[in-house]
PDB file of N, CA and C in Angstrom:
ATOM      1  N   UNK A   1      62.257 -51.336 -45.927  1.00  0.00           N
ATOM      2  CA  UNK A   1      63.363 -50.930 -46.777  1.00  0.00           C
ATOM      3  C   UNK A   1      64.401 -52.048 -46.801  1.00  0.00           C
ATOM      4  N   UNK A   2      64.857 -52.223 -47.775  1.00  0.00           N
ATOM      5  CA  UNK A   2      65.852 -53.255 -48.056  1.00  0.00           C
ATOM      6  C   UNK A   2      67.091 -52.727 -47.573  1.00  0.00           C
ATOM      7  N   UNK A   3      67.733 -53.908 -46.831  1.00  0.00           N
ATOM      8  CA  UNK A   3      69.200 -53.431 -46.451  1.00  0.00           C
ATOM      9  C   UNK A   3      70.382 -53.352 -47.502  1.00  0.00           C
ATOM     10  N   UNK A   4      71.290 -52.148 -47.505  1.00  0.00           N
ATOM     11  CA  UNK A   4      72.329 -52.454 -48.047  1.00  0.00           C
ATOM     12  C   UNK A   4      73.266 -53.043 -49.204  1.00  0.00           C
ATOM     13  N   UNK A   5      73.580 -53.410 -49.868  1.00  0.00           N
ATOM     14  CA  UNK A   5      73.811 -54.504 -50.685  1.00  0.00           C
ATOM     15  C   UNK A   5      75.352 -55.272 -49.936  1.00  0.00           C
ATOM     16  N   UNK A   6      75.835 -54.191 -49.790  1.00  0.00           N
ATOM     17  CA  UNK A   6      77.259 -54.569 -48.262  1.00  0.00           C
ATOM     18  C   UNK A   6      76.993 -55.890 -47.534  1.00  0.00           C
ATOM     19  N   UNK A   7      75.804 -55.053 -47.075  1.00  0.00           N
ATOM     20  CA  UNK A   7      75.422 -55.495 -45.591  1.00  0.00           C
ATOM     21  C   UNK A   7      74.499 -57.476 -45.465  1.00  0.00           C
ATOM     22  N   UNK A   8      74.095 -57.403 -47.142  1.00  0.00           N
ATOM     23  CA  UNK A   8      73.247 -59.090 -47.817  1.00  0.00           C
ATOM     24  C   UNK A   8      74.982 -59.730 -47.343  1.00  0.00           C
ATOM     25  N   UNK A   9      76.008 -59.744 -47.263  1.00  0.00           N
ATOM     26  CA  UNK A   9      77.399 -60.483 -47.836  1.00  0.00           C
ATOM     27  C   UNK A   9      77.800 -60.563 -46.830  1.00  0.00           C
ATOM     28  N   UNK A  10      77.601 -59.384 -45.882  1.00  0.00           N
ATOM     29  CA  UNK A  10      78.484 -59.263 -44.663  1.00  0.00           C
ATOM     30  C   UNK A  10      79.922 -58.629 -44.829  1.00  0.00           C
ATOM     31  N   UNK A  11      80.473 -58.958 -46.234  1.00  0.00           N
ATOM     32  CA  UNK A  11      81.477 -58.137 -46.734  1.00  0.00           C
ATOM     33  C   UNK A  11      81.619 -57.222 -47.814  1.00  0.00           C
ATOM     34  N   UNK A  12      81.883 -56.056 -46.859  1.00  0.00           N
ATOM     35  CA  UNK A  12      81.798 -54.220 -47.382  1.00  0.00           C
ATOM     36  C   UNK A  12      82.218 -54.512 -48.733  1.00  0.00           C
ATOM     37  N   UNK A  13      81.295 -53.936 -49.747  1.00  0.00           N
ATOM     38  CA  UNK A  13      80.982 -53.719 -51.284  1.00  0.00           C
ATOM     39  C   UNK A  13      81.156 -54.773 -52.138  1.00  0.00           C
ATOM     40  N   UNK A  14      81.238 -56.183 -51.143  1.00  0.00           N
ATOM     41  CA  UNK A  14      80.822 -57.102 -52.148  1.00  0.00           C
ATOM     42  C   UNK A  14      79.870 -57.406 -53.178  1.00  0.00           C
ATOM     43  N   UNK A  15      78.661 -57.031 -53.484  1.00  0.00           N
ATOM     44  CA  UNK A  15      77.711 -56.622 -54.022  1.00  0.00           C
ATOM     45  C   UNK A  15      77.885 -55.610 -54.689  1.00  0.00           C
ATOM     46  N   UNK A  16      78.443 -54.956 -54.766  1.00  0.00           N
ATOM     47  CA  UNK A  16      78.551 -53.845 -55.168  1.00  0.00           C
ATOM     48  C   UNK A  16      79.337 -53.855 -56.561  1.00  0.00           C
ATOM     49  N   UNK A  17      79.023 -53.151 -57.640  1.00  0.00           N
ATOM     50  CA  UNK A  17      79.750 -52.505 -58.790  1.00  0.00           C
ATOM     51  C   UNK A  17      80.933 -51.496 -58.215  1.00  0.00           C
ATOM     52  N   UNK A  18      81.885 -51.098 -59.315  1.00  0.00           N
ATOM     53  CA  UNK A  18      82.838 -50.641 -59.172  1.00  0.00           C
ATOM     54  C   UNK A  18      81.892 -48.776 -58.734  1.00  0.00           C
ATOM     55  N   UNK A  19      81.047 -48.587 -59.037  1.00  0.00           N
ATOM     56  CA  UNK A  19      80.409 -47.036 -59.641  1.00  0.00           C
ATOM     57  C   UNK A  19      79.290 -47.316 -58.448  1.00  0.00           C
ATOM     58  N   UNK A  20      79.256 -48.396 -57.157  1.00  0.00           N
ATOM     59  CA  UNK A  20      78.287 -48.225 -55.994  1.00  0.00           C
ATOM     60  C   UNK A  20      76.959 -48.610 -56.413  1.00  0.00           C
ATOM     61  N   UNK A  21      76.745 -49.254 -57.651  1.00  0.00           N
ATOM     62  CA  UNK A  21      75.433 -49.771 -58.030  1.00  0.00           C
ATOM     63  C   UNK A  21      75.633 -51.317 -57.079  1.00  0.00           C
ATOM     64  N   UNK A  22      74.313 -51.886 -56.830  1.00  0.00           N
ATOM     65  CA  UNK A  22      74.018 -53.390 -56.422  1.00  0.00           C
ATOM     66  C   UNK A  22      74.100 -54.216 -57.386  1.00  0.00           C
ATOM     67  N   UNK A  23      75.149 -55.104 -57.350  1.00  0.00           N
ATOM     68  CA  UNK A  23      75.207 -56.063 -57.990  1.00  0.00           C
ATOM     69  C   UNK A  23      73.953 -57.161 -58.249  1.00  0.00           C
ATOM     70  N   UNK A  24      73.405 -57.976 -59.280  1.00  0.00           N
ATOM     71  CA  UNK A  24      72.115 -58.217 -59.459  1.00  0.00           C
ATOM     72  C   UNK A  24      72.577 -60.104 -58.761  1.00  0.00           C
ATOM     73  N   UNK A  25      71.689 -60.172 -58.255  1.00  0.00           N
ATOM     74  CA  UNK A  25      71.657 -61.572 -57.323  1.00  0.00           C
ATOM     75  C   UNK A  25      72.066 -62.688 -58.720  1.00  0.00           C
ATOM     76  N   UNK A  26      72.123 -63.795 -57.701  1.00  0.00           N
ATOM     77  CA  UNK A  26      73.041 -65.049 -58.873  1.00  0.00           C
ATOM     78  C   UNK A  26      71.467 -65.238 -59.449  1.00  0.00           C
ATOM     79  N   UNK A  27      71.473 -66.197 -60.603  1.00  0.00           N
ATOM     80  CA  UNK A  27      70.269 -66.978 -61.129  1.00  0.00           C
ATOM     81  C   UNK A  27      70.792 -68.289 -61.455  1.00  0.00           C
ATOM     82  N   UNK A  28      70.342 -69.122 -60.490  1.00  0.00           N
ATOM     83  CA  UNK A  28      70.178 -70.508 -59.890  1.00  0.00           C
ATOM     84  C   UNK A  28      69.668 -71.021 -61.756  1.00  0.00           C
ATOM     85  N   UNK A  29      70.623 -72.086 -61.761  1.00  0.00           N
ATOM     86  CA  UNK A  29      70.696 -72.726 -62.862  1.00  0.00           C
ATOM     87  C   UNK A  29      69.379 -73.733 -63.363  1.00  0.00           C
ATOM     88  N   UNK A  30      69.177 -74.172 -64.105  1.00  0.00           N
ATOM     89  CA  UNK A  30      67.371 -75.287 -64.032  1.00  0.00           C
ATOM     90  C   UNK A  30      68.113 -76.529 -63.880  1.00  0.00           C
ATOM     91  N   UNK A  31      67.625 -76.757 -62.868  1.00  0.00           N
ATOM     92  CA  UNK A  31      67.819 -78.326 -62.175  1.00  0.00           C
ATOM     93  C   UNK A  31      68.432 -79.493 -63.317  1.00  0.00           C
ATOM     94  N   UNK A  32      67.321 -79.682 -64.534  1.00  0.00           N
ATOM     95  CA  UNK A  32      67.280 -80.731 -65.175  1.00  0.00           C
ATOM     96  C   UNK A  32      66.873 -79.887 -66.707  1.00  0.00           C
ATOM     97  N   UNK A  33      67.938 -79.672 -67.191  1.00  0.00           N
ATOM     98  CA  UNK A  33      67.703 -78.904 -68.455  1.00  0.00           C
ATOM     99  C   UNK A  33      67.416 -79.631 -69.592  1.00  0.00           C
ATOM    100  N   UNK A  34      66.386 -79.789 -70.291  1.00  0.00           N
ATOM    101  CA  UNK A  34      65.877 -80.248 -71.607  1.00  0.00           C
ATOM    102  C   UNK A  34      66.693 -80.582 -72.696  1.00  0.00           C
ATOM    103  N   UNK A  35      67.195 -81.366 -73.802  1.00  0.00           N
ATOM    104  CA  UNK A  35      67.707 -81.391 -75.180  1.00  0.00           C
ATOM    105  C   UNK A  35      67.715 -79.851 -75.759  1.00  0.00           C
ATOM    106  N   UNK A  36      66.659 -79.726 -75.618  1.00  0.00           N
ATOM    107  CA  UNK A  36      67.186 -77.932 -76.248  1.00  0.00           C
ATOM    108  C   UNK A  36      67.927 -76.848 -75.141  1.00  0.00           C
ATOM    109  N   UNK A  37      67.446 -76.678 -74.249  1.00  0.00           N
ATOM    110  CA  UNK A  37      68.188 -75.878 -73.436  1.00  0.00           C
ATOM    111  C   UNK A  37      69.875 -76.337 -73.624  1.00  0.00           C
ATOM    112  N   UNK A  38      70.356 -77.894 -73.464  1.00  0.00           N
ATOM    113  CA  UNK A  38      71.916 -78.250 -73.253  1.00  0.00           C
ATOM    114  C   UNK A  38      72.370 -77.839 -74.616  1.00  0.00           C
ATOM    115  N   UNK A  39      71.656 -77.740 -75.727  1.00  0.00           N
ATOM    116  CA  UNK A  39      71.868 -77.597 -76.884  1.00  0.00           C
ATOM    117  C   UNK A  39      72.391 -76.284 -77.524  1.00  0.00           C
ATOM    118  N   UNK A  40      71.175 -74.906 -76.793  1.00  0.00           N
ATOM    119  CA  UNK A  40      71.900 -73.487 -76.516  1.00  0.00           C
ATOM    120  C   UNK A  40      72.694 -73.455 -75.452  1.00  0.00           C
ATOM    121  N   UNK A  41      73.151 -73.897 -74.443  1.00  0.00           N
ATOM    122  CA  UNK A  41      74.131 -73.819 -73.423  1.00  0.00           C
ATOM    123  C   UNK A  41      75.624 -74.011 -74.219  1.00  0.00           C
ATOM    124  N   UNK A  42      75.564 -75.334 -74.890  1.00  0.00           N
ATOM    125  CA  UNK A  42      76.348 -75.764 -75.859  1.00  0.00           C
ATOM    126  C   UNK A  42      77.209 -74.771 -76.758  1.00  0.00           C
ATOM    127  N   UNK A  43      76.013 -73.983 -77.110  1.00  0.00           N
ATOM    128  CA  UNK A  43      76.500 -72.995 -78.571  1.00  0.00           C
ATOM    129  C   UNK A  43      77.023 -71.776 -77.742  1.00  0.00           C
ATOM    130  N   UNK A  44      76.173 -71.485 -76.792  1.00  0.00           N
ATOM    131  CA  UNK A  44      76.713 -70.316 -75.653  1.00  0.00           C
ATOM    132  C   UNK A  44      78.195 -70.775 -75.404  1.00  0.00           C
ATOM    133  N   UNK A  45      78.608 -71.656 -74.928  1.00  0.00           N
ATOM    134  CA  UNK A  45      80.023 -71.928 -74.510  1.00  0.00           C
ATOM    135  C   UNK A  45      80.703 -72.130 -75.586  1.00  0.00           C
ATOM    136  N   UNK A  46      80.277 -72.715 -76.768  1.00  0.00           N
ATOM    137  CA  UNK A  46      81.369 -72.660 -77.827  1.00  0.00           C
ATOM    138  C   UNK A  46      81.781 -70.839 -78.493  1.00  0.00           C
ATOM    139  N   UNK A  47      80.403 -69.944 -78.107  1.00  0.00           N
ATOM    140  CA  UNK A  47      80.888 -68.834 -78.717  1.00  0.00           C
ATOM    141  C   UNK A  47      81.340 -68.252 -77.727  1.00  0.00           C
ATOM    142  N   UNK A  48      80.980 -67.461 -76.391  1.00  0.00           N
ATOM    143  CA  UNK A  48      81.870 -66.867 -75.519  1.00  0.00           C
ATOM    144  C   UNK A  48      82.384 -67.503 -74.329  1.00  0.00           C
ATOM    145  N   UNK A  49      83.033 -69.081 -74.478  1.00  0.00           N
ATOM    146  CA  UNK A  49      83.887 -69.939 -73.583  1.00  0.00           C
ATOM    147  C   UNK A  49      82.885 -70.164 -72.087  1.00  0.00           C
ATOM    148  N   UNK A  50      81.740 -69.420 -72.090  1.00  0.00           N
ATOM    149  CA  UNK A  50      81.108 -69.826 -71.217  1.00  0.00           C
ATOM    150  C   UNK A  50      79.141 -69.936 -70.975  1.00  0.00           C
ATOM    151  N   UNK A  51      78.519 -69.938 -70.261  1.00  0.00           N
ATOM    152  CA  UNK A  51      77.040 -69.922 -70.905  1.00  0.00           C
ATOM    153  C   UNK A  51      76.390 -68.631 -70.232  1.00  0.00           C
ATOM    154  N   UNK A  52      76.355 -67.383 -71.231  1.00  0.00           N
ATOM    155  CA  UNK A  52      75.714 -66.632 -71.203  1.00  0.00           C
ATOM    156  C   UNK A  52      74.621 -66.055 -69.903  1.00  0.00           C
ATOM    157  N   UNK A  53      74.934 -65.125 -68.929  1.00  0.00           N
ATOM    158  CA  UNK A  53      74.107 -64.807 -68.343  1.00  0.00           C
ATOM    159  C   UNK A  53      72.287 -64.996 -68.785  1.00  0.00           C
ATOM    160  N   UNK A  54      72.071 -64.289 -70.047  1.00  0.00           N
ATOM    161  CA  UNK A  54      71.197 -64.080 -70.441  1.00  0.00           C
ATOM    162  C   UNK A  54      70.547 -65.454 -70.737  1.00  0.00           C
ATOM    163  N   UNK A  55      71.418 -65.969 -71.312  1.00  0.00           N
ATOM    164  CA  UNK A  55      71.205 -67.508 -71.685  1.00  0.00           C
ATOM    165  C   UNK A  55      70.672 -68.276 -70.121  1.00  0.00           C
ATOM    166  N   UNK A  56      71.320 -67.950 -69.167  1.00  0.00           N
ATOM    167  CA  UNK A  56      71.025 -68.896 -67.600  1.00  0.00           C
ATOM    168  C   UNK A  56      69.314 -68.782 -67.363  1.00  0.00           C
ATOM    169  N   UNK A  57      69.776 -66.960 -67.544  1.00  0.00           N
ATOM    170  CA  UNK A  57      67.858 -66.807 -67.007  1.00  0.00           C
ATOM    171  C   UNK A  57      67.154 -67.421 -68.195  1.00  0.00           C
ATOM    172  N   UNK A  58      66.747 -67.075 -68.991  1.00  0.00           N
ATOM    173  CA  UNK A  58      65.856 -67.534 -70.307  1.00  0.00           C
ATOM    174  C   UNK A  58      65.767 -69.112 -69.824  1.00  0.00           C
ATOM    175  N   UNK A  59      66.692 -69.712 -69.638  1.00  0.00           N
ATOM    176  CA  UNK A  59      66.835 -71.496 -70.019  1.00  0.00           C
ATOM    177  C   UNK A  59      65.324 -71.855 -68.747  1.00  0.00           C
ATOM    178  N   UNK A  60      65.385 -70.477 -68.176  1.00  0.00           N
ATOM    179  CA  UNK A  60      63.800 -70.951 -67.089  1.00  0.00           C
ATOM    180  C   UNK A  60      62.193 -71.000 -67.638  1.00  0.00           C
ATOM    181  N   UNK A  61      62.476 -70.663 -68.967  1.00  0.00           N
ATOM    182  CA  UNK A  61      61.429 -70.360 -69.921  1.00  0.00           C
ATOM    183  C   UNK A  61      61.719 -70.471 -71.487  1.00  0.00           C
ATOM    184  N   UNK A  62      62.183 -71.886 -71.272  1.00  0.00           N
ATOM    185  CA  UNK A  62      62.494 -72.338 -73.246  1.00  0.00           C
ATOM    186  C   UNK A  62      61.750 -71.685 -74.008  1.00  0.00           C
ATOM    187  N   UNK A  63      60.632 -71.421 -74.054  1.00  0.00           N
ATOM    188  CA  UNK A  63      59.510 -70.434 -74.782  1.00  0.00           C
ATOM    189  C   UNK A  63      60.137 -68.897 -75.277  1.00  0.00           C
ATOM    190  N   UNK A  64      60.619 -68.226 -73.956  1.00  0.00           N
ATOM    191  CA  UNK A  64      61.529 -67.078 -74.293  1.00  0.00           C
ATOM    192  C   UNK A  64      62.801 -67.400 -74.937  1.00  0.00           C
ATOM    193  N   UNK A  65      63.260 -68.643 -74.642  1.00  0.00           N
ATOM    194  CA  UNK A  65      64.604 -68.852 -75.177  1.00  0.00           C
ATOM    195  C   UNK A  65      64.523 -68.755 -77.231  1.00  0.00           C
ATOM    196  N   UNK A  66      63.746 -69.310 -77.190  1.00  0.00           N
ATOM    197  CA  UNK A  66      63.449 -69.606 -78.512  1.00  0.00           C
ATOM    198  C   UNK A  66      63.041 -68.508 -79.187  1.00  0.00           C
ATOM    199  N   UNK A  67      62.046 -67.359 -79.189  1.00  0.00           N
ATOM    200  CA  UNK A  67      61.981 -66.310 -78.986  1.00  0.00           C
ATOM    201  C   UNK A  67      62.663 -65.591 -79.599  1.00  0.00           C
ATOM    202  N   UNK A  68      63.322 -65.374 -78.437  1.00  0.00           N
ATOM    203  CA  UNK A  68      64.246 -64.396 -78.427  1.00  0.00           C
ATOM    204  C   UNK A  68      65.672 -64.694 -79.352  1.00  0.00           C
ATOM    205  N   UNK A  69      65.841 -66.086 -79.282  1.00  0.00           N
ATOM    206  CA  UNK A  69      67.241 -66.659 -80.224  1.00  0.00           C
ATOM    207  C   UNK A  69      67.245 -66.332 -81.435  1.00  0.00           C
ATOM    208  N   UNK A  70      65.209 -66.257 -81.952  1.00  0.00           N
ATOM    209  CA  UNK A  70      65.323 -66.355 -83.493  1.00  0.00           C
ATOM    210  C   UNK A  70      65.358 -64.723 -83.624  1.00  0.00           C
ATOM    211  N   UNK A  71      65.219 -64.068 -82.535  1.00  0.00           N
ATOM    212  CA  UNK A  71      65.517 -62.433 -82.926  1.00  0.00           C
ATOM    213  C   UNK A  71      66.594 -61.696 -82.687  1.00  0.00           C
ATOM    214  N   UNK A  72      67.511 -62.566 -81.909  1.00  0.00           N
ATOM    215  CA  UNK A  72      68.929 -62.174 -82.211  1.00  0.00           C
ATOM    216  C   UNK A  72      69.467 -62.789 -83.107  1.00  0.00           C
ATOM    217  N   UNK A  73      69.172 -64.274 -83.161  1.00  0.00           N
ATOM    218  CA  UNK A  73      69.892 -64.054 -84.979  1.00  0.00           C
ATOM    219  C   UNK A  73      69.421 -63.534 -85.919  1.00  0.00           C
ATOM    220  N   UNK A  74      68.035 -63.240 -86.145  1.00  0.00           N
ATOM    221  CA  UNK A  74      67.579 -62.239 -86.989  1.00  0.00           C
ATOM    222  C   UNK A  74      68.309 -61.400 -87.040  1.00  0.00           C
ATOM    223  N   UNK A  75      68.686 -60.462 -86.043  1.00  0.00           N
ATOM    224  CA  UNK A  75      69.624 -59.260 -86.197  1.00  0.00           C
ATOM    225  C   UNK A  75      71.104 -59.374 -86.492  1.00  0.00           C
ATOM    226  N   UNK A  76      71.690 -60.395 -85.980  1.00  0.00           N
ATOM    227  CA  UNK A  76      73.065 -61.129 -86.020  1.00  0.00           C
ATOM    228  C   UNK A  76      73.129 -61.393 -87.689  1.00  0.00           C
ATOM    229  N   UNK A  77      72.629 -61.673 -87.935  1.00  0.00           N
ATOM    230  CA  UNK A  77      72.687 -62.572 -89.427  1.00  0.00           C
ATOM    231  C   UNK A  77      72.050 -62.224 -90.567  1.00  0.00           C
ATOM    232  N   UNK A  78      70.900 -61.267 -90.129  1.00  0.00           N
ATOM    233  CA  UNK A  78      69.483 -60.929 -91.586  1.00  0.00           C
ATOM    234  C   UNK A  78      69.828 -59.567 -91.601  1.00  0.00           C
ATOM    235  N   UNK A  79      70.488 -58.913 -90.688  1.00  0.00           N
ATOM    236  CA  UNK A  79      71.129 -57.470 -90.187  1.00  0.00           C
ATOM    237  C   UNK A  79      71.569 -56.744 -91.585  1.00  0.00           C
ATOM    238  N   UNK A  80      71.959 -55.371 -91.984  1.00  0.00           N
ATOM    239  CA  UNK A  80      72.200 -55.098 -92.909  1.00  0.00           C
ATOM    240  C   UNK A  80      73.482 -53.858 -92.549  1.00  0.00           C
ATOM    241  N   UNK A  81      74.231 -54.014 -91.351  1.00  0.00           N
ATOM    242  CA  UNK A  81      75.323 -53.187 -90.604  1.00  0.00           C
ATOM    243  C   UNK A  81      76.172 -54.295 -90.975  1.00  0.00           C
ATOM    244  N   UNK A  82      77.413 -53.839 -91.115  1.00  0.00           N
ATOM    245  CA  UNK A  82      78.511 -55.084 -91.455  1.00  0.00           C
ATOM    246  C   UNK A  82      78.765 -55.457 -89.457  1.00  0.00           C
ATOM    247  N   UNK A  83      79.767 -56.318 -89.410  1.00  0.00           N
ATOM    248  CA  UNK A  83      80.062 -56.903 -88.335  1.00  0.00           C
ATOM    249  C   UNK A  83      80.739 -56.076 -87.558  1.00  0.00           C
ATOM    250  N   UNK A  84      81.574 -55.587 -87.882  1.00  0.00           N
ATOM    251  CA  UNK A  84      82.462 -54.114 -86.999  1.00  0.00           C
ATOM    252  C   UNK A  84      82.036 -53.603 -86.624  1.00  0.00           C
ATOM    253  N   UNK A  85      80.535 -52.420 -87.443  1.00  0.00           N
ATOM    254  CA  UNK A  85      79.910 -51.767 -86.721  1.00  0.00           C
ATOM    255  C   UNK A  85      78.856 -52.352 -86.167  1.00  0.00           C
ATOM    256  N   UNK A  86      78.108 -53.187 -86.140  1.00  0.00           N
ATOM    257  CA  UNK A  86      76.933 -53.674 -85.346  1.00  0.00           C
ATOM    258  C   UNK A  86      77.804 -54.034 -83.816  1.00  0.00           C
ATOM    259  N   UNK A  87      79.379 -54.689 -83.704  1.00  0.00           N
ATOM    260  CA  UNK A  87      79.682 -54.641 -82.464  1.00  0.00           C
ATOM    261  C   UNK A  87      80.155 -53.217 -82.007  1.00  0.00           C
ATOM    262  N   UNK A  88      80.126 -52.393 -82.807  1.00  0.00           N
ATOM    263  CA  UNK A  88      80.745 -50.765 -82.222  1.00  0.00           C
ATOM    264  C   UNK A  88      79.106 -50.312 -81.408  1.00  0.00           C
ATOM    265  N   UNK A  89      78.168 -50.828 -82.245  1.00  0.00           N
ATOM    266  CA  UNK A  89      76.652 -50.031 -81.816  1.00  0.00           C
ATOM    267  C   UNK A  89      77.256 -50.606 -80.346  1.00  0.00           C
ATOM    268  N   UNK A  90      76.621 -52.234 -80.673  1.00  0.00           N
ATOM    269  CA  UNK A  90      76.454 -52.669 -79.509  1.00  0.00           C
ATOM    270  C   UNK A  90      77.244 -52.490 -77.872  1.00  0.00           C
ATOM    271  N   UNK A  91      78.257 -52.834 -78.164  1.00  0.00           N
ATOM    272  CA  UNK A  91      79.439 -51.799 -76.982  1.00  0.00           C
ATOM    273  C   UNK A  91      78.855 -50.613 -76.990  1.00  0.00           C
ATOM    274  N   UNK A  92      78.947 -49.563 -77.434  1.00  0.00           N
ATOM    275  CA  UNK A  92      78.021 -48.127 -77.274  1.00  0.00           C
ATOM    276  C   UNK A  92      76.892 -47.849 -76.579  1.00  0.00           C
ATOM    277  N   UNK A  93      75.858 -49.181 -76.948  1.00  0.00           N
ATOM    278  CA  UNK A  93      74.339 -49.134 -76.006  1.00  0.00           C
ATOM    279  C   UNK A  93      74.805 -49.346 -74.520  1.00  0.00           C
ATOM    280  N   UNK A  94      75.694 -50.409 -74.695  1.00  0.00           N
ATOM    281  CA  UNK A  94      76.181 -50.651 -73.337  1.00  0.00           C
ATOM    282  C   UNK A  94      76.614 -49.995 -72.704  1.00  0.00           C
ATOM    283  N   UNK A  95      77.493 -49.255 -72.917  1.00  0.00           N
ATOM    284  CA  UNK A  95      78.197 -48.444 -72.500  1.00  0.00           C
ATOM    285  C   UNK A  95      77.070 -47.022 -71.796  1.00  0.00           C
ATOM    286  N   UNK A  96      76.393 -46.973 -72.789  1.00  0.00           N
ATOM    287  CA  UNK A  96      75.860 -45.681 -72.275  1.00  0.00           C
ATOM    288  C   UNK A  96      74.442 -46.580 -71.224  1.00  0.00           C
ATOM    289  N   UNK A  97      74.073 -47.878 -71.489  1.00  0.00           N
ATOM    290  CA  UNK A  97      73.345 -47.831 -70.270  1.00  0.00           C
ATOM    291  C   UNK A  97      73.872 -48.595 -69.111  1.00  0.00           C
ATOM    292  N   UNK A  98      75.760 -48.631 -68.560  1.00  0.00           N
ATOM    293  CA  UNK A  98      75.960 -48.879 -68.205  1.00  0.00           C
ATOM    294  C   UNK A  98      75.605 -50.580 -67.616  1.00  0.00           C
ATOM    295  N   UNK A  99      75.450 -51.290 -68.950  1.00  0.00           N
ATOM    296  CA  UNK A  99      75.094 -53.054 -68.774  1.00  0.00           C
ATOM    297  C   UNK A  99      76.495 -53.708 -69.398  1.00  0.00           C
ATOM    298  N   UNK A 100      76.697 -54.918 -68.673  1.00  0.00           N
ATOM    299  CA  UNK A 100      77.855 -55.446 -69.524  1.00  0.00           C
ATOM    300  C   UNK A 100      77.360 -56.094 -71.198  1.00  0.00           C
ATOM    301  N   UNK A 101      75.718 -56.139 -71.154  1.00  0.00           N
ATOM    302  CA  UNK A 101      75.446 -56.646 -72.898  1.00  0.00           C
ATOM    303  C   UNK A 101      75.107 -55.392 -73.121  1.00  0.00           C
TER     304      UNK A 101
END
């Protein structure tokens, strides 16, 4: 059985969410990131001032990165919800599955 999430830190509910969930471990950055990876890192920090969780893990598998980029802008951009509500959905999914995306 795995110990604790407290108890990985040594300091009580560091790990921890505000609601007693385990906080999800760091993801170690790729050593030596490719022209394309610095390229979405790039666009990640120009749109939310920093590079995307989602963006960190993926950059371990440019294959998914790519992927997956052309299917969120698919939805971002080819979408047929105006912009207000596609971010009302989106906050909402979140919300109800308790994820910060």
């Amino acid at each position: 059985m795995a110990a604790p999430a407290a108890e990985m830190t040594g300091t009580p509910g560091a790990d921890l969410f505000p609601d007693g969930r385990a906080a999800p471990a760091a993801i170690p950055p790729v050593r030596a990131p490719g022209a394309f990876v610095r390229a979405l890192y790039a666009i990640g920090r120009r749109r939310f001032g920093r590079v995307p969780t989602p963006a960190t893990l993926m950059a371990h598998r440019p294959a998914l990165m790519v992927g997956l980029g052309a299917f969120w802008a698919a939805l971002e951009y080819g979408g047929t919800l105006d912009a207000r509500l596609r971010a009302l959905v989106q906050l909402e999914v979140a919300r109800l599955r308790r994820s910060a995306y």
